[in-house]
Structure formats: structure tokens, C-alpha cells
C-alpha atoms as a PDB file:
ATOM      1  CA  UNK A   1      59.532  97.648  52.894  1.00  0.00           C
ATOM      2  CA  UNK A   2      55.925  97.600  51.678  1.00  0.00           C
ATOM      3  CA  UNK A   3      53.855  98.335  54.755  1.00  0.00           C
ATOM      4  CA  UNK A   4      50.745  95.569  55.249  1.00  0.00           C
ATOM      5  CA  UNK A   5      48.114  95.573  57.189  1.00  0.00           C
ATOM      6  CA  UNK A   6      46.565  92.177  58.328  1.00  0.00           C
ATOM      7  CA  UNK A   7      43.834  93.357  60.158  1.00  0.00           C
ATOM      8  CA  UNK A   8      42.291  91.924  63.608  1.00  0.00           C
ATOM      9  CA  UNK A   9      41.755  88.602  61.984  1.00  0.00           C
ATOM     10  CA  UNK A  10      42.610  85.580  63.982  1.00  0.00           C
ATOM     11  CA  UNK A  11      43.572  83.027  61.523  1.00  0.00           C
ATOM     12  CA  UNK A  12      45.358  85.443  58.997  1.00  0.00           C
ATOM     13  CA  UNK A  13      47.284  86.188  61.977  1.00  0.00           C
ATOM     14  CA  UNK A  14      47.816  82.410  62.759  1.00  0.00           C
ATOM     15  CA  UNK A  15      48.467  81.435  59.252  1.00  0.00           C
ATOM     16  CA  UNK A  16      51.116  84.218  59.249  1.00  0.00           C
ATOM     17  CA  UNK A  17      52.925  84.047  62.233  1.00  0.00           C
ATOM     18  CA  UNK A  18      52.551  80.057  62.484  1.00  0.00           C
ATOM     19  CA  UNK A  19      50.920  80.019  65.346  1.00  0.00           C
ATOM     20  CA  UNK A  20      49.521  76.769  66.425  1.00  0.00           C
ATOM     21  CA  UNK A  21      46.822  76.345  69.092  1.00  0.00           C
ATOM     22  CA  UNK A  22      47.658  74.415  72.066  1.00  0.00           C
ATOM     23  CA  UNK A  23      45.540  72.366  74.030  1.00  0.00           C
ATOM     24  CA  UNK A  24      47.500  71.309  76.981  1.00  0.00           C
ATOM     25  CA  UNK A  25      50.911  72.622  77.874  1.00  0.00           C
ATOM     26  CA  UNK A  26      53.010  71.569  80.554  1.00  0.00           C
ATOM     27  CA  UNK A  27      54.466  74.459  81.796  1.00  0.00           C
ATOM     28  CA  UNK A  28      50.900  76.098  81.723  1.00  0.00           C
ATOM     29  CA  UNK A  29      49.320  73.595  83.487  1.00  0.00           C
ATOM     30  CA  UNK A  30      52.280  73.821  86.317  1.00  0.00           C
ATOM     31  CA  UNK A  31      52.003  77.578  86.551  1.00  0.00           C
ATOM     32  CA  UNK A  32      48.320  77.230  87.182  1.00  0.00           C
ATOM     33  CA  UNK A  33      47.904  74.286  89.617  1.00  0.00           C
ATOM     34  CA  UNK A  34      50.372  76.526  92.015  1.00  0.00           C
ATOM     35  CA  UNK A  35      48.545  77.278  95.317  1.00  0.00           C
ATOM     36  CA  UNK A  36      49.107  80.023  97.047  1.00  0.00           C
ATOM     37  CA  UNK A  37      47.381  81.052 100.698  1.00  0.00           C
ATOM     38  CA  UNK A  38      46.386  84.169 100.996  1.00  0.00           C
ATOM     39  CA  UNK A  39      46.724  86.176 104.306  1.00  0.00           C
ATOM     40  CA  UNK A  40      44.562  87.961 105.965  1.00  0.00           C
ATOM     41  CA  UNK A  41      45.482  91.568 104.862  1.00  0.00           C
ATOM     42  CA  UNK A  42      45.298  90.249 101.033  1.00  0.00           C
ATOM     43  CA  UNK A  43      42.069  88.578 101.424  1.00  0.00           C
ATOM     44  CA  UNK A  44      40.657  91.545 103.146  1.00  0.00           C
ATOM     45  CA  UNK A  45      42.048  93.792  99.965  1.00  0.00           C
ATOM     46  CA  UNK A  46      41.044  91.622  97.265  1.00  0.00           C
ATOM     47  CA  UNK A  47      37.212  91.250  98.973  1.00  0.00           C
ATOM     48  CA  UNK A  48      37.429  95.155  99.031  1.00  0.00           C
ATOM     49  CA  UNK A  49      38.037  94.617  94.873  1.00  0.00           C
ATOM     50  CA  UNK A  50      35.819  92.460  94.448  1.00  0.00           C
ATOM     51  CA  UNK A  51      32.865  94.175  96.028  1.00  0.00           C
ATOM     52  CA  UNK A  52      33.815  97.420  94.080  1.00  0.00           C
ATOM     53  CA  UNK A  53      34.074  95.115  90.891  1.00  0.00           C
ATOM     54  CA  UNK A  54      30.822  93.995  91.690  1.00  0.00           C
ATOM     55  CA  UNK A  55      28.582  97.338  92.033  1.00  0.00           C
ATOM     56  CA  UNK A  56      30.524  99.674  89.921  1.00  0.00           C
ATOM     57  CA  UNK A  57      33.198  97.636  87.129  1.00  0.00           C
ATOM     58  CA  UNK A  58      30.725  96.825  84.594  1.00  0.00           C
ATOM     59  CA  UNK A  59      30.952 101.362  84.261  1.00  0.00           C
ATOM     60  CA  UNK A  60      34.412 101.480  84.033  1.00  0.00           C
ATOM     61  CA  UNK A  61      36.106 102.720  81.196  1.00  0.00           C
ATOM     62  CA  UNK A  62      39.974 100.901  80.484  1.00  0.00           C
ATOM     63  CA  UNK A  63      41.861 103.439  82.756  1.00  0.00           C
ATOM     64  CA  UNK A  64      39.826 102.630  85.680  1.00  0.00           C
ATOM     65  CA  UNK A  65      39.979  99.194  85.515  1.00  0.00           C
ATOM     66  CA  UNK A  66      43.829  99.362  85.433  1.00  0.00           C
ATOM     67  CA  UNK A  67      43.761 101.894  88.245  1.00  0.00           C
ATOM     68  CA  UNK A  68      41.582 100.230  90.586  1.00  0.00           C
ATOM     69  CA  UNK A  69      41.633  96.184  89.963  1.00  0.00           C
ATOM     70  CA  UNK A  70      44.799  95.552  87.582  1.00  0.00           C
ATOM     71  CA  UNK A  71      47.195  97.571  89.331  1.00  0.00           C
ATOM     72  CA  UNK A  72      46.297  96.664  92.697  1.00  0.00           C
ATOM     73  CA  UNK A  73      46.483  92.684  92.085  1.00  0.00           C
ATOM     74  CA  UNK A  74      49.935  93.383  90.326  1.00  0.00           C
ATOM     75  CA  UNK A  75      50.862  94.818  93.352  1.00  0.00           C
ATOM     76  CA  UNK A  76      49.473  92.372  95.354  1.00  0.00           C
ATOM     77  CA  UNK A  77      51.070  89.254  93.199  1.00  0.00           C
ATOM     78  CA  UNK A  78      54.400  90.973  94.156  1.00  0.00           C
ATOM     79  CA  UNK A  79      56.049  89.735  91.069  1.00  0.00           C
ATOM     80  CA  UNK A  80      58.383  92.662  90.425  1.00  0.00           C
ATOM     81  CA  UNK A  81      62.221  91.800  91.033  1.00  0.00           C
ATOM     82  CA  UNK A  82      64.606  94.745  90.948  1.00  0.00           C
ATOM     83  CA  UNK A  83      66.287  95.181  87.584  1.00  0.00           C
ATOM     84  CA  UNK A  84      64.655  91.983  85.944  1.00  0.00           C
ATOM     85  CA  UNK A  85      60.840  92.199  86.005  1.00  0.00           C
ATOM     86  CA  UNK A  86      59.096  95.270  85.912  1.00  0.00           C
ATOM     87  CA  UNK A  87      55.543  95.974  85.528  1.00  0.00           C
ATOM     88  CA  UNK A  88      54.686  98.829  82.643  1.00  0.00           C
ATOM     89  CA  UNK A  89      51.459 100.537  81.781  1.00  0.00           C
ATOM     90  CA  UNK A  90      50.620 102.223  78.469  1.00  0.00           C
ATOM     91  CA  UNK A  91      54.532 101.772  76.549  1.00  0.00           C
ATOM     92  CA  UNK A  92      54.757 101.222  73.226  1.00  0.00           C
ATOM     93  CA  UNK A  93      55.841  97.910  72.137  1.00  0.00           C
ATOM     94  CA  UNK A  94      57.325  96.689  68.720  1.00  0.00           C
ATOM     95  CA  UNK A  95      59.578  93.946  66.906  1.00  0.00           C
ATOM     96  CA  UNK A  96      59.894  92.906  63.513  1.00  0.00           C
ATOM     97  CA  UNK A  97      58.767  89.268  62.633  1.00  0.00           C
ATOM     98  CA  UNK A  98      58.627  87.637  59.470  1.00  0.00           C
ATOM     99  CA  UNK A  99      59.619  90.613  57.769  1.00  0.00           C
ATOM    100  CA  UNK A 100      56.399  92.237  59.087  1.00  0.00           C
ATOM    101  CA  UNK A 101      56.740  95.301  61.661  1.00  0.00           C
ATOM    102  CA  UNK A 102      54.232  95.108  64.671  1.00  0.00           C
ATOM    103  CA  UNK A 103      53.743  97.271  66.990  1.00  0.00           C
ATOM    104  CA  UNK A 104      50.867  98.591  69.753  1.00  0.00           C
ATOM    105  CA  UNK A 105      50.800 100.466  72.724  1.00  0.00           C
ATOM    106  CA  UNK A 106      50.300  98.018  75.468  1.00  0.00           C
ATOM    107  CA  UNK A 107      47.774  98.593  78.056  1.00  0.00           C
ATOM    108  CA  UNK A 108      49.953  96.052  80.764  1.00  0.00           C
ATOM    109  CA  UNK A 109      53.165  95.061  80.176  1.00  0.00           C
ATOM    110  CA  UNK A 110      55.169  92.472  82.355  1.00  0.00           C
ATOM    111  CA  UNK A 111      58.986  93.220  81.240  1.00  0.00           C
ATOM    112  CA  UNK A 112      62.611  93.431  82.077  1.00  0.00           C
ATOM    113  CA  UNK A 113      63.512  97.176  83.125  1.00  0.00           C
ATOM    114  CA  UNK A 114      66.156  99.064  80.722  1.00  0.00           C
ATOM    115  CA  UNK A 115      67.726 102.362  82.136  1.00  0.00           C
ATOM    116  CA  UNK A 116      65.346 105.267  82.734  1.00  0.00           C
ATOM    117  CA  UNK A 117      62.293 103.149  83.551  1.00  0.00           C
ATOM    118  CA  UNK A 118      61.622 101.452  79.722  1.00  0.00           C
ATOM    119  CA  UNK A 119      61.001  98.277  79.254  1.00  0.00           C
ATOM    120  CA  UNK A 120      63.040  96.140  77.632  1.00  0.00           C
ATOM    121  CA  UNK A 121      62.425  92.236  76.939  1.00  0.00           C
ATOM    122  CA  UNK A 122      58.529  91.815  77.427  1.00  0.00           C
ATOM    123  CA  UNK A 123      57.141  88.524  79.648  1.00  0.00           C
ATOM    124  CA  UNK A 124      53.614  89.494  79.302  1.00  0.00           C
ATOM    125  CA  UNK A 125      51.136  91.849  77.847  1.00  0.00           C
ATOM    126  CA  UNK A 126      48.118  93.273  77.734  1.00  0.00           C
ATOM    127  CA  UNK A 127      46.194  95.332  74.902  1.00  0.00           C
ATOM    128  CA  UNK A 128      42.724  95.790  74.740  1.00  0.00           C
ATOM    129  CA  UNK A 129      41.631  95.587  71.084  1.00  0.00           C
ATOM    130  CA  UNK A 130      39.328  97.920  69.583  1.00  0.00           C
ATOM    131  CA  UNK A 131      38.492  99.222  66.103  1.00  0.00           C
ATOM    132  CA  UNK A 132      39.668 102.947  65.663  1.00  0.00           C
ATOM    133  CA  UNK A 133      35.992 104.040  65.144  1.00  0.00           C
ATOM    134  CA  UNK A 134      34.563 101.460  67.908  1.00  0.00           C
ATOM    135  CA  UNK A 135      31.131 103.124  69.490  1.00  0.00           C
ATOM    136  CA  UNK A 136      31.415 104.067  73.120  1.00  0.00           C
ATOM    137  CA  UNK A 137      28.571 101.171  74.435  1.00  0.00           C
ATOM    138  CA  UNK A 138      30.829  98.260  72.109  1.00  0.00           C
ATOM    139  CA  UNK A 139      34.101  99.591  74.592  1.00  0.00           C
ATOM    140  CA  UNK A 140      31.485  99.692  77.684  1.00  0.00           C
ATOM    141  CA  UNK A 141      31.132  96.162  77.303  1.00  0.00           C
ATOM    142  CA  UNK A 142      34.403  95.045  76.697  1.00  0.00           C
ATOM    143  CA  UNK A 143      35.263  96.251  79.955  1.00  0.00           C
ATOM    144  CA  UNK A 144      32.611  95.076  81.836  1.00  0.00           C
ATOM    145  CA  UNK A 145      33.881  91.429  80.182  1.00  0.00           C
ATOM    146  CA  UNK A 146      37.200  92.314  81.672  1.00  0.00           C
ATOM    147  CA  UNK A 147      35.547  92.770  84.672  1.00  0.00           C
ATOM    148  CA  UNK A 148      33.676  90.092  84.833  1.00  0.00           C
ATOM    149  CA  UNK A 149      37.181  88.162  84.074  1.00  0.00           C
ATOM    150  CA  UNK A 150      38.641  90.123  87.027  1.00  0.00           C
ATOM    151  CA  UNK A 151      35.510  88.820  89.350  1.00  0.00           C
ATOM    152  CA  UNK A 152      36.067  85.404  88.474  1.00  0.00           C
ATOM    153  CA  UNK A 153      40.174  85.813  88.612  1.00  0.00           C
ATOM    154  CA  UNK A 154      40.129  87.672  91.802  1.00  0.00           C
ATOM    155  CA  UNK A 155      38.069  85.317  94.055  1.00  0.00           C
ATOM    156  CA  UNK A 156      39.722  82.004  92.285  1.00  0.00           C
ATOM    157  CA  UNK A 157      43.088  83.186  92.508  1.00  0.00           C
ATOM    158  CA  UNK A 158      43.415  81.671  88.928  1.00  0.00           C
ATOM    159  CA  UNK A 159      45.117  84.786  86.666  1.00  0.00           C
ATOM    160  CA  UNK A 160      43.497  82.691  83.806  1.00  0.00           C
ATOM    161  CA  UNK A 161      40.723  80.992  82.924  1.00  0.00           C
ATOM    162  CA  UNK A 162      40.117  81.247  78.874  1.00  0.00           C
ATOM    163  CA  UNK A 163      42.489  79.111  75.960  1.00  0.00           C
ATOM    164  CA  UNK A 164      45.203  79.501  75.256  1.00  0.00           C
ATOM    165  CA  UNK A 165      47.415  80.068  71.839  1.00  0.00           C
END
């Protein structure tokens, strides 16, 4: 099979893949009116993020902003349930679709656990996307975006905020 490349263009992608923008969706719209109350401990840990997010995110590079924010409101979400979701960081992640081959290495990935810690059927992921030959301050931004999406996340409580495909 002829190898293609279809670049980081959004509607090629969309044309390709038929996928169709939605603007409401019931089982979003559940998922996101869910309330949850915090207690004290997790309030006092995700303040402690916050503040850190707020003087020093916007210098974080990718790794650090998994380290110190992502990871630690993973952990706090609690979402992992032994031998069916699994939370994965930095695994490679492919399928073929279409008769086109994709695959990345995903920065996050929410999944069901195979043997020997691998994911296996994804929920959820995350990739940062970046041109090969990207300049350092274009990636410095980026992150401090995904900080900035973490600041407004963290003190909602509101894992998303942005549209949705």
C-alpha cells in the first residue's frame, strides 16, 4: 500500500475520515453537567496546581506539564479501574482506517490495560501537535495555551471547555 501523507490539515482530515462537526451531543452534555464536590484535601491540592500553574506553567516545556498538572489531576479524577481503564503516557498508538495507516505517539492516553502494562483499546488521547522543524518559542506557547487550559480546567472542574468534533 502506497503510503500518503495528509498533512495537519483539518478539513482534508474531515473530508477523509467523514468526520462531521457536532454542535450539541447528548452524552457530552451529560458528562459535563456532572457535579462533583471536592474535599478538602483535593481542593487544597488542586489550589497548590493552580498557583504553580499560575507563576511558573506558561515556562514549561510538554514533560513538565504532564509531570506536574496532567498527571496529578489524573490521579486526582481517580478514573483508573483495575484491568479496564488505565492511564498511559508517551505509547505509541496506531489503527488502520479507510485503508489509510495512522499512527502517533500519544502524549496521554486513557485505555484498557493489555498484559505487561500496554494499552490496548484507547478511551481518550492526547497528542500535542507540532511541525517536525517547529521553533522552540512556537512550542513555548503552545504550552503555555495548555496551561492556560489547565488554569481554567482546574479551578472549574470542567475537563473541557473548547468544541468539539
Amino acid at each position: 500500500m502506497e503510503k500518503i501523507k495528509l498533512g495537519f490539515d483539518l478539513s482534508v482530515i474531515a473530508e477523509v475520515f467523514s468526520i462531521v462537526r457536532v454542535s450539541n451531543s447528548v452524552s457530552l452534555s451529560h458528562w459535563l453537567e456532572a457535579s462533583y464536590v471536592l474535599t478538602t484535601e483535593e481542593n487544597h491540592i488542586i489550589d497548590k496546581i493552580y498557583e504553580e500553574i499560575s507563576e511558573d506553567g506558561g515556562y514549561w516545556n510538554e514533560a513538565e506539564l504532564k509531570i506536574k498538572a496532567v498527571g496529578l489531576l489524573f490521579f486526582l479524577a481517580d478514573i483508573a479501574v483495575k484491568n479496564q481503564i488505565k492511564i498511559f503516557y508517551e505509547r505509541p498508538l496506531s489503527a488502520h482506517i479507510n485503508d489509510y495507516y495512522l499512527s502517533v505517539i500519544a502524549d496521554c492516553m486513557v485505555a484498557t490495560p493489555m498484559a505487561f502494562n500496554a494499552p490496548k483499546h484507547p478511551y481518550f488521547f492526547y497528542k500535542s501537535l507540532r511541525k517536525a522543524k517547529e521553533k522552540k518559542e512556537i512550542r513555548k506557547l503552545k504550552c503555555c495555551q495548555q496551561c492556560s487550559f489547565l488554569k481554567i480546567s482546574i479551578k472549574t472542574i470542567n475537563p473541557c471547555t473548547a468544541a468539539f468534533w
